[in-house]
N, C-alpha and C. Protein backbone atom coordinates (compact mmCIF):
# COMPACT_ATOMS: atom_id res chain seq x y z
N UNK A 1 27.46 -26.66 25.71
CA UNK A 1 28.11 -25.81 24.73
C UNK A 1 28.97 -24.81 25.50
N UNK A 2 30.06 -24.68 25.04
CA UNK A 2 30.88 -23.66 25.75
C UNK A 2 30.49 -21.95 25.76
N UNK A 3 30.87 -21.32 26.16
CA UNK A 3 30.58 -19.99 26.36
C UNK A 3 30.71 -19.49 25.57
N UNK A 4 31.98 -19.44 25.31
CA UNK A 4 32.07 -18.38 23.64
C UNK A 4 31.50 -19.00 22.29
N UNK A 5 31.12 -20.32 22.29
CA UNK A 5 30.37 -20.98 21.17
C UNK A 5 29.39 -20.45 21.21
N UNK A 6 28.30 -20.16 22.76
CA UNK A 6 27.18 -19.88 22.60
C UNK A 6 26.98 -18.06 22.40
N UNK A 7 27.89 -17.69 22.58
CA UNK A 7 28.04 -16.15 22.20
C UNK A 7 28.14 -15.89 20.70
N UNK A 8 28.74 -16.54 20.30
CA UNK A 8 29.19 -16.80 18.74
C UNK A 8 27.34 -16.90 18.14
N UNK A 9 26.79 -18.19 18.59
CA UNK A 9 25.95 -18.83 17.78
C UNK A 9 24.73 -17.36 18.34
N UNK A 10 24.71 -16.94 19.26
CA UNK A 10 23.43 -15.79 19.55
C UNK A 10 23.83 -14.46 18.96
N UNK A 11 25.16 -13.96 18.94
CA UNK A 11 25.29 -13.23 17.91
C UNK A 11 24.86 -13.42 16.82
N UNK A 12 25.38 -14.29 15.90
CA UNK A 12 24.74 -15.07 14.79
C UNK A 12 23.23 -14.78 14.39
N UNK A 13 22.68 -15.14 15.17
CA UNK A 13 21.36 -15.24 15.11
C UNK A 13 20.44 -13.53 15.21
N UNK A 14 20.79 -12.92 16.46
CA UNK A 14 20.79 -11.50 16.88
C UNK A 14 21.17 -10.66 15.26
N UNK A 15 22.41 -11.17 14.64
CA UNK A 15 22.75 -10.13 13.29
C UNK A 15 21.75 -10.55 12.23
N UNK A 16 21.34 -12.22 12.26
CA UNK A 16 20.87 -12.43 11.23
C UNK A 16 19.40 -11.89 11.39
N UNK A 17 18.72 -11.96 12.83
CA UNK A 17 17.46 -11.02 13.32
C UNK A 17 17.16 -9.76 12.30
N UNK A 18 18.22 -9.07 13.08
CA UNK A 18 18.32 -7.52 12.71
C UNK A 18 18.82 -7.38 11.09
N UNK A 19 18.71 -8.30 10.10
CA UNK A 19 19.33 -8.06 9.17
C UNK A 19 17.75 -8.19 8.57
N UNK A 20 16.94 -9.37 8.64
CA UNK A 20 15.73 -9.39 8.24
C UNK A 20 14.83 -8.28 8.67
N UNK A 21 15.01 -7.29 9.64
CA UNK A 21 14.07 -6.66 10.22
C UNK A 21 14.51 -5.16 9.50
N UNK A 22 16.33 -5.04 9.09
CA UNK A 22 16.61 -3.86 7.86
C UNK A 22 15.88 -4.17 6.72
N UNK A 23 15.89 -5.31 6.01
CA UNK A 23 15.20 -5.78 4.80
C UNK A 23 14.20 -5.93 4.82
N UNK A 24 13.13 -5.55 5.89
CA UNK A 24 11.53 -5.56 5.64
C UNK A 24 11.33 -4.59 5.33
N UNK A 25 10.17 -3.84 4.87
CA UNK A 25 9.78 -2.62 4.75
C UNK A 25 9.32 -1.73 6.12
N UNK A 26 9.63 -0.62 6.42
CA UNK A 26 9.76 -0.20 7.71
C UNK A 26 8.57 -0.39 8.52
N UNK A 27 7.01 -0.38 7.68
CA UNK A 27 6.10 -0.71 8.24
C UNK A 27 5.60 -1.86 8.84
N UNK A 28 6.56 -2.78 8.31
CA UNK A 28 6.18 -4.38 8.22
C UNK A 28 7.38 -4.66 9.46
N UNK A 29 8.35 -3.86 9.54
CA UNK A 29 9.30 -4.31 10.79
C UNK A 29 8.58 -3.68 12.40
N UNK A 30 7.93 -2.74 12.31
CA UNK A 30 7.58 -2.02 13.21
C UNK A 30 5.95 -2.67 14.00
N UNK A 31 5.08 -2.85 12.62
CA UNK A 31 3.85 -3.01 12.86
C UNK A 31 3.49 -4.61 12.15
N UNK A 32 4.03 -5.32 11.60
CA UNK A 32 3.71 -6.58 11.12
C UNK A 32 3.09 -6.38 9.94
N UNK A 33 2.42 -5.06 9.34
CA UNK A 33 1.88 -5.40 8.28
C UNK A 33 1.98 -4.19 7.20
N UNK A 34 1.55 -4.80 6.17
CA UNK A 34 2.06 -3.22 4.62
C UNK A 34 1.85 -2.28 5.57
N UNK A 35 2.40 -1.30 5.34
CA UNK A 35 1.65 0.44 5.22
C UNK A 35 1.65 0.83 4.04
N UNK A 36 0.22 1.38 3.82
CA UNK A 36 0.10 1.94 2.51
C UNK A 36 0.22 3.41 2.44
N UNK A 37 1.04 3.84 1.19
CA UNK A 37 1.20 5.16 1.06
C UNK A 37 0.13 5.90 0.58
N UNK A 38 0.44 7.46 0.33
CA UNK A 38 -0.87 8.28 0.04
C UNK A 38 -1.40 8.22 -1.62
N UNK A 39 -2.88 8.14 -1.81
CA UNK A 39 -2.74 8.10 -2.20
C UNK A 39 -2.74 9.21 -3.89
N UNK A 40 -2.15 8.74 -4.75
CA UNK A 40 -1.86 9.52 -5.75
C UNK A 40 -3.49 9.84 -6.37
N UNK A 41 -3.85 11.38 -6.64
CA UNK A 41 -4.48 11.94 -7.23
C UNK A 41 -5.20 11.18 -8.44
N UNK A 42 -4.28 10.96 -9.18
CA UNK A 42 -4.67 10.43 -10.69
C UNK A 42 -5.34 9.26 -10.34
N UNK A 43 -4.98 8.68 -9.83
CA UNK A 43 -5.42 6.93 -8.90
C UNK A 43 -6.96 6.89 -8.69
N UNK A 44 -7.39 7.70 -8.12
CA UNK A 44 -8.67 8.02 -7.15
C UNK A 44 -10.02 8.66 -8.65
N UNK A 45 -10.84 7.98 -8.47
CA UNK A 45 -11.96 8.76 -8.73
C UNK A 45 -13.03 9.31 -7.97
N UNK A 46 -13.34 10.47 -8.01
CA UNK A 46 -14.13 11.09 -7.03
C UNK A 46 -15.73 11.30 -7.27
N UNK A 47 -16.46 11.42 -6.42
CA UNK A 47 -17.52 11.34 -7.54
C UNK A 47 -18.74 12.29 -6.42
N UNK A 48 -19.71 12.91 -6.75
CA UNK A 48 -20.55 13.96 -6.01
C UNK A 48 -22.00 13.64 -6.86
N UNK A 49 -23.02 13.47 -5.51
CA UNK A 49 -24.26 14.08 -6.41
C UNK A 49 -25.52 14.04 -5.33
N UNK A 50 -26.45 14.75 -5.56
CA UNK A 50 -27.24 15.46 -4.48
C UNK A 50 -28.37 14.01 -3.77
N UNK A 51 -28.55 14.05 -2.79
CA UNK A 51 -29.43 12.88 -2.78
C UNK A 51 -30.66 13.43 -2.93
N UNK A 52 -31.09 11.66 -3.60
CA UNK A 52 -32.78 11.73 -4.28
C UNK A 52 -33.73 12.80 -3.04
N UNK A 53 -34.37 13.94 -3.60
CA UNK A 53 -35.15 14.58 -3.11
C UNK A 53 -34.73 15.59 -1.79
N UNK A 54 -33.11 15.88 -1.51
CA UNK A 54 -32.78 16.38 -0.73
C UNK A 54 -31.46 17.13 -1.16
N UNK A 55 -32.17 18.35 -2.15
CA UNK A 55 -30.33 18.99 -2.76
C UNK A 55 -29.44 20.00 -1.77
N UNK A 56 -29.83 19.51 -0.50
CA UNK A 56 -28.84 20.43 0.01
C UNK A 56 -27.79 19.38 0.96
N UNK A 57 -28.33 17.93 0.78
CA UNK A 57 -27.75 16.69 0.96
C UNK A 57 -26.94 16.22 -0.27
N UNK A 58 -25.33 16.25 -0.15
CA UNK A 58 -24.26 15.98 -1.48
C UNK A 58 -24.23 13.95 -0.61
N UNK A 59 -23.82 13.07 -1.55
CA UNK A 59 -23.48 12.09 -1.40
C UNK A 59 -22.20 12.25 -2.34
N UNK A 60 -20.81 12.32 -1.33
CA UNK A 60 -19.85 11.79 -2.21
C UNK A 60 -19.10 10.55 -2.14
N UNK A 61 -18.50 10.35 -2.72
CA UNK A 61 -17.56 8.80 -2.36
C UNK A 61 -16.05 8.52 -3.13
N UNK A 62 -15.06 8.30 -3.13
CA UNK A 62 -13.20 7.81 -3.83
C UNK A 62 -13.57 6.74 -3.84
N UNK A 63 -12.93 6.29 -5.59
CA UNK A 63 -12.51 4.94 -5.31
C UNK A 63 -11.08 4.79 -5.80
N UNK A 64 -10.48 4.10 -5.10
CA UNK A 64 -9.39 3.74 -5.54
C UNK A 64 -8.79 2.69 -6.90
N UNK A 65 -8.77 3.14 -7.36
CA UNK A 65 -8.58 2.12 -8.75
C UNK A 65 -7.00 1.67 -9.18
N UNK A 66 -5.93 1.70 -8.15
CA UNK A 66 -4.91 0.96 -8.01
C UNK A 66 -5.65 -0.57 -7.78
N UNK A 67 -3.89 -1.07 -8.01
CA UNK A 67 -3.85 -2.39 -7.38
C UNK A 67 -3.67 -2.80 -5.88
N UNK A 68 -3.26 -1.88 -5.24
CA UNK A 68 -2.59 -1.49 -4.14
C UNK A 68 -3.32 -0.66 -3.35
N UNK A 69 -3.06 -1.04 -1.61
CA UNK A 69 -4.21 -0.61 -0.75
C UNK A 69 -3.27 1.31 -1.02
N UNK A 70 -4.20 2.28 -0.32
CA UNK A 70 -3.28 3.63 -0.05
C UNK A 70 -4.51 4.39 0.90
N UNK A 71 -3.91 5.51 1.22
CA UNK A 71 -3.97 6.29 2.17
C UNK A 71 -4.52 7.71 1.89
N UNK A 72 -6.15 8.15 1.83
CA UNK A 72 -6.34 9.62 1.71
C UNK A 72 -6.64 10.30 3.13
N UNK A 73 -7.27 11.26 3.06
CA UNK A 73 -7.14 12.35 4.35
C UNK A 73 -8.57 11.35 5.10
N UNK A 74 -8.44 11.66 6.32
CA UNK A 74 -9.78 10.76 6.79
C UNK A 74 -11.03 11.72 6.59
N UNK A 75 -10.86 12.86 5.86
CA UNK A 75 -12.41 13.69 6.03
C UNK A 75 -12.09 14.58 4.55
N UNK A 76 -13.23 14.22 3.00
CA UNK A 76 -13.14 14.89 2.07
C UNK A 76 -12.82 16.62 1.94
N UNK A 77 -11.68 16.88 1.14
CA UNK A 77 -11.99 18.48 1.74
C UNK A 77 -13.28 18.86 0.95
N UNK A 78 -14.12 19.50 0.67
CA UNK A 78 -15.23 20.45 -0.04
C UNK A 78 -15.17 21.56 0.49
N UNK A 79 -15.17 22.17 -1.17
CA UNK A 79 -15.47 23.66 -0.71
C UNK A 79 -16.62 23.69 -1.19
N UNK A 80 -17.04 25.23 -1.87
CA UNK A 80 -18.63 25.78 -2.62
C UNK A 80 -17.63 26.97 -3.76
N UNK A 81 -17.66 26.67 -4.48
CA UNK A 81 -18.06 27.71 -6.01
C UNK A 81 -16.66 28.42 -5.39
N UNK A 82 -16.60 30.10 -5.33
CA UNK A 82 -15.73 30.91 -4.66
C UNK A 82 -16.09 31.58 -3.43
N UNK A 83 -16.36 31.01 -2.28
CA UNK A 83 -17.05 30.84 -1.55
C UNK A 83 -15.62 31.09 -0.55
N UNK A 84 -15.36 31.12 0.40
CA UNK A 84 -14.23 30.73 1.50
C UNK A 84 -14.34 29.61 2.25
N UNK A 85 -13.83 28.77 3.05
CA UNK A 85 -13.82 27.94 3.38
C UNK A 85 -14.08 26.66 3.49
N UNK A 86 -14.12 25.89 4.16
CA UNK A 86 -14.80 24.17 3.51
C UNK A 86 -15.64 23.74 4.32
N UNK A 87 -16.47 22.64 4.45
CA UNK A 87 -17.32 22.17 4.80
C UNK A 87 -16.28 21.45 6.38
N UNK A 88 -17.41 21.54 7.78
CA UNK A 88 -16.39 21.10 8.78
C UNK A 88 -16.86 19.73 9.44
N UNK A 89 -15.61 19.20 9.38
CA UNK A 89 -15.69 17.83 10.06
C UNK A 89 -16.87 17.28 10.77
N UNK A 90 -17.76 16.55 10.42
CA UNK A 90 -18.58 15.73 11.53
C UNK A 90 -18.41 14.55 11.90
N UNK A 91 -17.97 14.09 13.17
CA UNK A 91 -17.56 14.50 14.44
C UNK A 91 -16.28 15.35 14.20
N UNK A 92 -15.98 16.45 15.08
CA UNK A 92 -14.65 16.87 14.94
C UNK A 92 -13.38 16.09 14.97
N UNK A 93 -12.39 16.76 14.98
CA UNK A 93 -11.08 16.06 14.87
C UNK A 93 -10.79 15.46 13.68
N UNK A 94 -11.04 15.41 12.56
CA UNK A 94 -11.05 14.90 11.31
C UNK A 94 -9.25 14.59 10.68
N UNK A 95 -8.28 14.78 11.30
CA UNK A 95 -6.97 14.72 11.28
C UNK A 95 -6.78 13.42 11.26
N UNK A 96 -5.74 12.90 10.27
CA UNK A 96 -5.48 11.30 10.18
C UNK A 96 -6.01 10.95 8.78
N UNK A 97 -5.80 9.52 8.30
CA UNK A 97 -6.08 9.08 7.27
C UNK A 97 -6.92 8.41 7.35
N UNK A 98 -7.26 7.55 6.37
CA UNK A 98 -8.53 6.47 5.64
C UNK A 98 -7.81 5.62 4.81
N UNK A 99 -7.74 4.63 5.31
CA UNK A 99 -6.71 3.13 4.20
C UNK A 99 -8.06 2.92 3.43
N UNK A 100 -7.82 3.28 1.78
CA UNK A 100 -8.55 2.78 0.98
C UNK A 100 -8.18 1.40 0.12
N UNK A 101 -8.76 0.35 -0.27
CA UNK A 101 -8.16 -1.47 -0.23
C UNK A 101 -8.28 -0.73 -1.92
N UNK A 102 -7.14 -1.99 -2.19
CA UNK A 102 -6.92 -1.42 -3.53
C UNK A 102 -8.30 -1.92 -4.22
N UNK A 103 -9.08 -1.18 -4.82
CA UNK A 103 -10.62 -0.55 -5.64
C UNK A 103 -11.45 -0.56 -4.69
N UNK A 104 -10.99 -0.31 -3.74
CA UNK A 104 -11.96 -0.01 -2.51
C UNK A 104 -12.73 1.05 -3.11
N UNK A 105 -13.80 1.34 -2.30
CA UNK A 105 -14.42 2.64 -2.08
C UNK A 105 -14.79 3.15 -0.57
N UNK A 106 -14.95 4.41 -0.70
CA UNK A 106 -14.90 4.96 0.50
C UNK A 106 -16.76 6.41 0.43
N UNK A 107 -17.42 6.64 1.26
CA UNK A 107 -18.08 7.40 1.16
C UNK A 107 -18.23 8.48 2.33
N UNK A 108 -19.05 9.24 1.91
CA UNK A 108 -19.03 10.63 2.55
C UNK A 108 -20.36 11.45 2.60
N UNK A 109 -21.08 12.27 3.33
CA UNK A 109 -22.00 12.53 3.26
C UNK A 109 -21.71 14.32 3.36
N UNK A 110 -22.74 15.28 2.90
CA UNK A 110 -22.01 16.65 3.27
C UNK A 110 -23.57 17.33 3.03
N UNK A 111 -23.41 18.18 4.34
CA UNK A 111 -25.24 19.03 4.45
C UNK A 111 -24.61 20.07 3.77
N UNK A 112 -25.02 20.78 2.68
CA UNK A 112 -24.77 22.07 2.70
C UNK A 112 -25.55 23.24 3.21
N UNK A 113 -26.24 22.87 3.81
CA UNK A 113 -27.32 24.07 4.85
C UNK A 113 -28.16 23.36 5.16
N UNK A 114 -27.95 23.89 6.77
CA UNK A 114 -29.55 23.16 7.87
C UNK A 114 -30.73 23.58 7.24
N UNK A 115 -31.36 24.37 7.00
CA UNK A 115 -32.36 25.25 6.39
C UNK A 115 -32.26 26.02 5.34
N UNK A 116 -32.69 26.04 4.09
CA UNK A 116 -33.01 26.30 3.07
C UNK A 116 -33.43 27.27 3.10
N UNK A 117 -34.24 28.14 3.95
CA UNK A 117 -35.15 29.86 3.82
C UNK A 117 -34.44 30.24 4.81
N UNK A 118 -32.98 29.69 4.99
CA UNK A 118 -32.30 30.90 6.16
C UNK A 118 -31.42 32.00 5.29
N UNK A 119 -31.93 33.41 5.75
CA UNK A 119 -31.86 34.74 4.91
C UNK A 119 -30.48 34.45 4.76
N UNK A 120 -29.37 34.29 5.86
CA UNK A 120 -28.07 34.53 5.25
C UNK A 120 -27.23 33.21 4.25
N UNK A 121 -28.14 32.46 3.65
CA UNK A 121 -27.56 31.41 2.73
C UNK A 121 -26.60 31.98 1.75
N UNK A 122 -25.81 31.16 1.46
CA UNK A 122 -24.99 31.66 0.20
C UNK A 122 -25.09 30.89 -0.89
N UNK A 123 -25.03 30.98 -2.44
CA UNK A 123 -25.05 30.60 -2.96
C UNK A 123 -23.65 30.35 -3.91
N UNK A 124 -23.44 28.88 -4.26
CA UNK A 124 -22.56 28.73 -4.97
C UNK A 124 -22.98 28.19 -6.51
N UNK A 125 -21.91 28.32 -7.72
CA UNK A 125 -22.15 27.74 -8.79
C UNK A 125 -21.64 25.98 -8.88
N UNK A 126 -20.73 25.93 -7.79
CA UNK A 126 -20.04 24.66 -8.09
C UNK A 126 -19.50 24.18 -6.28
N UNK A 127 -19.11 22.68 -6.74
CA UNK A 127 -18.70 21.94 -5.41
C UNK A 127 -17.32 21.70 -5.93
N UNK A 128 -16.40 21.77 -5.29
CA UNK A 128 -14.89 20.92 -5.44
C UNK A 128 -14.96 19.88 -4.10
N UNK A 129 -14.22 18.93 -4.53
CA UNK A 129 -14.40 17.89 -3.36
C UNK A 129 -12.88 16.83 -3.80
N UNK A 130 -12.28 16.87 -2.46
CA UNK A 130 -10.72 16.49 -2.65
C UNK A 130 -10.52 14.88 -1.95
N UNK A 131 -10.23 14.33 -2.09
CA UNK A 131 -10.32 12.97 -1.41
C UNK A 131 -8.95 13.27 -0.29
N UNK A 132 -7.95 14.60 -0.51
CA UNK A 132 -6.82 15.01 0.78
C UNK A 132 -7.02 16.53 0.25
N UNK A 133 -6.49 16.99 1.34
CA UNK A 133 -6.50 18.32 1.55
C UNK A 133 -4.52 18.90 0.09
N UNK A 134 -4.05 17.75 0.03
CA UNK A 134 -2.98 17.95 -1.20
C UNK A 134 -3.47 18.01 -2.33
N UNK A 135 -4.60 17.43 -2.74
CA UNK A 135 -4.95 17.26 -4.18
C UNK A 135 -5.90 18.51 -4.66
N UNK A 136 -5.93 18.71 -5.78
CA UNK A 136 -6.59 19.73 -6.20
C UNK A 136 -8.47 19.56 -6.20
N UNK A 137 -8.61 17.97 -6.43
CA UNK A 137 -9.82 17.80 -6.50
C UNK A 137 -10.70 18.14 -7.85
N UNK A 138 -12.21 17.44 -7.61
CA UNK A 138 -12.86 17.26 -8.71
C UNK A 138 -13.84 18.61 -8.60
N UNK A 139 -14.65 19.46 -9.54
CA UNK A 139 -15.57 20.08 -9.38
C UNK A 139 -16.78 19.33 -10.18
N UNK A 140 -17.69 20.06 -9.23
CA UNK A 140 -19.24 19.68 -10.03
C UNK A 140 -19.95 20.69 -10.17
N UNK A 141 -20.26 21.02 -11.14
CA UNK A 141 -21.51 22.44 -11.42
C UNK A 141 -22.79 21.87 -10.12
N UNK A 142 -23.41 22.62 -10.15
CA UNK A 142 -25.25 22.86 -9.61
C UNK A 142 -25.81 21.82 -10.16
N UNK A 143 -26.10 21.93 -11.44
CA UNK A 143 -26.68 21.47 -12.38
C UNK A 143 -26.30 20.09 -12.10
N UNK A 144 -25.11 19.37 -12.62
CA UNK A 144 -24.16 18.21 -12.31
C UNK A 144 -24.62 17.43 -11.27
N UNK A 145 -24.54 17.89 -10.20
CA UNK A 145 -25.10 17.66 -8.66
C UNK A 145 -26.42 17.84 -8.52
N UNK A 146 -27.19 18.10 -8.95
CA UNK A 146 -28.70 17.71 -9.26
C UNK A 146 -29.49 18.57 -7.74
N UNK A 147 -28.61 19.72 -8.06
CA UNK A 147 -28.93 20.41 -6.92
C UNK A 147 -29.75 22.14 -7.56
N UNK A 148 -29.75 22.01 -8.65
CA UNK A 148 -30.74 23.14 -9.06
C UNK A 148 -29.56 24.10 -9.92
N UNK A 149 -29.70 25.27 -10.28
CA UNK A 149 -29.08 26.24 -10.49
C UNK A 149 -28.00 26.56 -9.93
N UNK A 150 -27.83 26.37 -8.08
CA UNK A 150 -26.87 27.10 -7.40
C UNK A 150 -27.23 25.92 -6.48
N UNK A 151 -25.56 26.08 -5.65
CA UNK A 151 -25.97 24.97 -4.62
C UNK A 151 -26.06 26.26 -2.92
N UNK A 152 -27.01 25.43 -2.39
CA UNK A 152 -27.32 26.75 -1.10
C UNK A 152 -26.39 26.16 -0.15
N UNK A 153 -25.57 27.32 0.77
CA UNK A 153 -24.19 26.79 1.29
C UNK A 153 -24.30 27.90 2.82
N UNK A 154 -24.62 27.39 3.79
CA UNK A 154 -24.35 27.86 5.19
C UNK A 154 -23.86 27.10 6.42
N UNK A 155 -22.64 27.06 7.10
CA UNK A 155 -21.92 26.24 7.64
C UNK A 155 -22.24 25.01 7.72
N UNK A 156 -21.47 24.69 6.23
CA UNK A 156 -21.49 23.01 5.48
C UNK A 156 -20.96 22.02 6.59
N UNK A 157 -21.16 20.92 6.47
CA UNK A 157 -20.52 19.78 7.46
C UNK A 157 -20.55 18.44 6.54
N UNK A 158 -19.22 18.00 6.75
CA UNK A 158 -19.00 16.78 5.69
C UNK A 158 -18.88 15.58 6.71
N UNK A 159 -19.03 14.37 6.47
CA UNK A 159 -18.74 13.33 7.49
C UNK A 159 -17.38 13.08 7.33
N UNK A 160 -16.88 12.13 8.29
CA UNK A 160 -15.42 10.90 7.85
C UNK A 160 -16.07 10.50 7.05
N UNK A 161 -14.71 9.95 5.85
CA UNK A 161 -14.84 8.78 5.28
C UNK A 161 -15.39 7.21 6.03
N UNK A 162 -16.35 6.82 5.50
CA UNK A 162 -16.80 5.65 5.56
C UNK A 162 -16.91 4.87 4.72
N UNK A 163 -17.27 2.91 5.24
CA UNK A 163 -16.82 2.16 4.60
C UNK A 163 -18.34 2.03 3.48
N UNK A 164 -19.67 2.87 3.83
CA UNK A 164 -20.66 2.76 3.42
C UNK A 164 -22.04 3.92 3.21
N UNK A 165 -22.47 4.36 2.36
CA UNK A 165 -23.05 5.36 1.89
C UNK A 165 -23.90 5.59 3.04
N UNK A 166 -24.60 4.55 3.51
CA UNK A 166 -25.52 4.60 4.62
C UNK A 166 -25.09 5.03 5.93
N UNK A 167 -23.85 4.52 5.87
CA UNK A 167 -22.74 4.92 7.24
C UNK A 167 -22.80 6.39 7.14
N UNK A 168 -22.04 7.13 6.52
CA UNK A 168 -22.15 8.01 6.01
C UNK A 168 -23.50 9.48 6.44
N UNK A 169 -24.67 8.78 5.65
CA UNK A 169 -25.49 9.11 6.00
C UNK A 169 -26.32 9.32 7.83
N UNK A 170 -25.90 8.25 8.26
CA UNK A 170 -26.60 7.97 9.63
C UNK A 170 -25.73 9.20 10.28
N UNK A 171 -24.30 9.58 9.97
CA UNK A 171 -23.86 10.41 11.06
C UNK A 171 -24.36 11.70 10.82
N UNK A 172 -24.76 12.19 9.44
CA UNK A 172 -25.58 13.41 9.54
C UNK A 172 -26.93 13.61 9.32
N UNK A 173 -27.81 12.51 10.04
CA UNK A 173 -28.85 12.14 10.53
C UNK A 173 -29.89 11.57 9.64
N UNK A 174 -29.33 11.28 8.45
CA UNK A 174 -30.64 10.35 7.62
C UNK A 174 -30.93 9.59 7.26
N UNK A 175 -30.82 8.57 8.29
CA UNK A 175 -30.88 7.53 8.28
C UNK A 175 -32.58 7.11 9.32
């Protein structure tokens, strides 16, 4: 084949490359596969409640009830009632997401106090619990959460999202 034929025909090919790789979706040109976006609030159901015989142990869990995989924060936010701050990452670094499969579910585990008769406990009326730190999130009374009157709240710790309640559980030791 002559020279400029074969320049011709690899151009060709090179534009028609790069023309399929504009027309993929940017995630699918870069990484081979979907990226799923975040996901939308309304989408997600959230759900909280104290485990059997341990109310200062919350079991929460999202499910996604799209059709479509998406993307929340990799660590639930929770707060307590009007309380300041949220419950902190266990293991640290909690930055990044959690691909939830479309009706996936995802779970979470959250101590709200090592000890129960420690004098400086605080007490809250309610839990909010956000599947991202954007969304406003769900609340649960005391009562709701099957955690008594008030829920007892001294430097809370929530897990990552996991693919399993038990998972979940094992990282803040009750397993």
């Amino acid at each position: 084949m002559p020279i400029r034929a074969a320049i011709v025909v690899s151009t060709a090919v090179s534009a028609a490359a790069a023309a399929l790789l504009l027309s993929a979706p940017q995630s699918q040109a870069a990484a081979g596969q979907e990226r799923a976006a975040h996901c939308a609030e309304r989408a997600l159901t959230v759900r909280a409640k104290a485990a059997t015989g341990r109310p200062t142990v919350l079991r929460v869990s999202v499910t996604n009830r799209t059709a479509r995989a998406c993307v929340v924060d990799r660590v639930p936010t929770v707060t307590f009632g009007g309380l300041d701050g949220a419950a902190l990452p266990v293991p640290e670094g909690g930055t990044g997401g959690y691909r939830l499969a479309a009706g996936g579910t995802a779970y979470a585990a959250v101590r709200t106090i090592g000890d129960p008769a420690d004098p400086e406990a605080r007490r809250a009326d309610s839990v909010t619990v956000a599947a991202s730190a954007a969304h406003w999130g769900r609340s649960f009374t005391a009562g709701r959460l099957g955690t008594g009157r008030q829920v007892l709240v001294w430097e809370p710790v929530t897990t990552w999202w996991q693919p399993t309640a038990r998972a979940a559980d094992r990282v803040i030791g009750l397993d």
